[in-house]
Protein backbone atom coordinates (compact mmCIF):
# COMPACT_ATOMS: atom_id res chain seq x y z
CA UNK A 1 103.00 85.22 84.29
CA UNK A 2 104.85 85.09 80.87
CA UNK A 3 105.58 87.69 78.90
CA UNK A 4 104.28 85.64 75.90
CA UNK A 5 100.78 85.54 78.50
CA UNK A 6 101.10 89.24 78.43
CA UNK A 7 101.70 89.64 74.71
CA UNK A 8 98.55 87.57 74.46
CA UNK A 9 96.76 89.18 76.61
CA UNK A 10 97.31 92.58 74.96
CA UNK A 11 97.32 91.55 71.09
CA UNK A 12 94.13 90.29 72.01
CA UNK A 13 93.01 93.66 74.02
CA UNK A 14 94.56 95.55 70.79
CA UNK A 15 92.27 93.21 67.97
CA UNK A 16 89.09 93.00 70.08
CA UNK A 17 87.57 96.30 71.01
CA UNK A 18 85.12 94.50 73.43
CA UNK A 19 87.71 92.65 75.17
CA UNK A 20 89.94 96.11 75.93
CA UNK A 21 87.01 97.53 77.66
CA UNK A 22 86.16 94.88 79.71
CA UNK A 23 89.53 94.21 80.66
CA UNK A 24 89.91 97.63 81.55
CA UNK A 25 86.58 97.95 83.04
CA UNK A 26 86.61 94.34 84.93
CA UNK A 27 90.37 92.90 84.98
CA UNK A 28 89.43 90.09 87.57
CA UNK A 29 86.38 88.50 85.28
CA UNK A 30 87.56 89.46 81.22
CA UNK A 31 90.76 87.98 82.71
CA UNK A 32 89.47 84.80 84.51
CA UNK A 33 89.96 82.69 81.62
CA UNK A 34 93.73 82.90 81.68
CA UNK A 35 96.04 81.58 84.52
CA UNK A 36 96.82 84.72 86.25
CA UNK A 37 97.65 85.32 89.58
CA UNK A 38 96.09 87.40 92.20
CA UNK A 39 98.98 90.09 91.88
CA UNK A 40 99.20 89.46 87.92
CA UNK A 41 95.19 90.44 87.51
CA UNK A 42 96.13 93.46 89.83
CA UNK A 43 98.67 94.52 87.53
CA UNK A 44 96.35 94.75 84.76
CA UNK A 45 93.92 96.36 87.38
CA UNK A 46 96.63 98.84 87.51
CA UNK A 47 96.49 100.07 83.77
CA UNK A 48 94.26 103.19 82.71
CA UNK A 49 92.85 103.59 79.75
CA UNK A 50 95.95 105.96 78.31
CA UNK A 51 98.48 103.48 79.46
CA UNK A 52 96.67 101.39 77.06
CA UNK A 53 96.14 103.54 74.65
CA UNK A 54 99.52 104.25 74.66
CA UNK A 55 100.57 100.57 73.98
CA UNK A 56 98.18 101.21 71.31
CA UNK A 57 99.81 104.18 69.22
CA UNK A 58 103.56 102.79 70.36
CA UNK A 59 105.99 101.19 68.28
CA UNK A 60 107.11 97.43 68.40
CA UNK A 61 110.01 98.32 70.66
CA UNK A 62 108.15 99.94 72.96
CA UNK A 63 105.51 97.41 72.79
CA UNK A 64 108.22 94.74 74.19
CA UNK A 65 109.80 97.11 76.82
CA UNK A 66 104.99 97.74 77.83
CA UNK A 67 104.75 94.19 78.37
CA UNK A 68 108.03 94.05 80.43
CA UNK A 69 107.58 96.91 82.62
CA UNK A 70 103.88 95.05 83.45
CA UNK A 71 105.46 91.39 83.49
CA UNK A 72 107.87 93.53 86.37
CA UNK A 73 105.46 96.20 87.49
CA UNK A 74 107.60 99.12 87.43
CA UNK A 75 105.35 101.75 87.33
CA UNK A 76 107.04 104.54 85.61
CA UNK A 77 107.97 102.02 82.40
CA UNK A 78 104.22 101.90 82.45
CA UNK A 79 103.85 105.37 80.82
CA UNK A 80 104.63 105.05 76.61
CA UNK A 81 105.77 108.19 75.21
């Protein structure tokens, strides 16, 4: 996975209400439609719903350094303060 997959992924979560809860509700189908790998669609299985809205409320910075700590999974980058 890209980081330019995950940007996608996540500008699109941020602009469509319906597509953030699914994809945090079902990751494996709302996700189908994108090349992801079994360990990518587990990543985003991985985020909660304050994680997200987290990304949500965060600056552009911390956007970038979001979608890196997912493209990486490191867990505790996972957390925006």
């Amino acid at each position: 996975m890209s980081f330019k997959s995950i940007e996608s992924i996540l500008d699109r979560a941020m602009s469509d209400t319906s597509f953030a809860v699914q994809m945090l509700t079902n990751p494996k189908e709302t996700l189908a439609e994108y090349d992801l790998s079994a360990e990518e669609v587990a990543r985003f299985e991985s985020l909660s719903r304050a994680d997200f809205e987290g990304f949500n409320k965060a600056s552009p910075e911390q956007r970038k350094s979001f979608g890196l700590a997912l493209l990486n999974h490191n867990q505790s980058m996972l957390r925006v303060k």
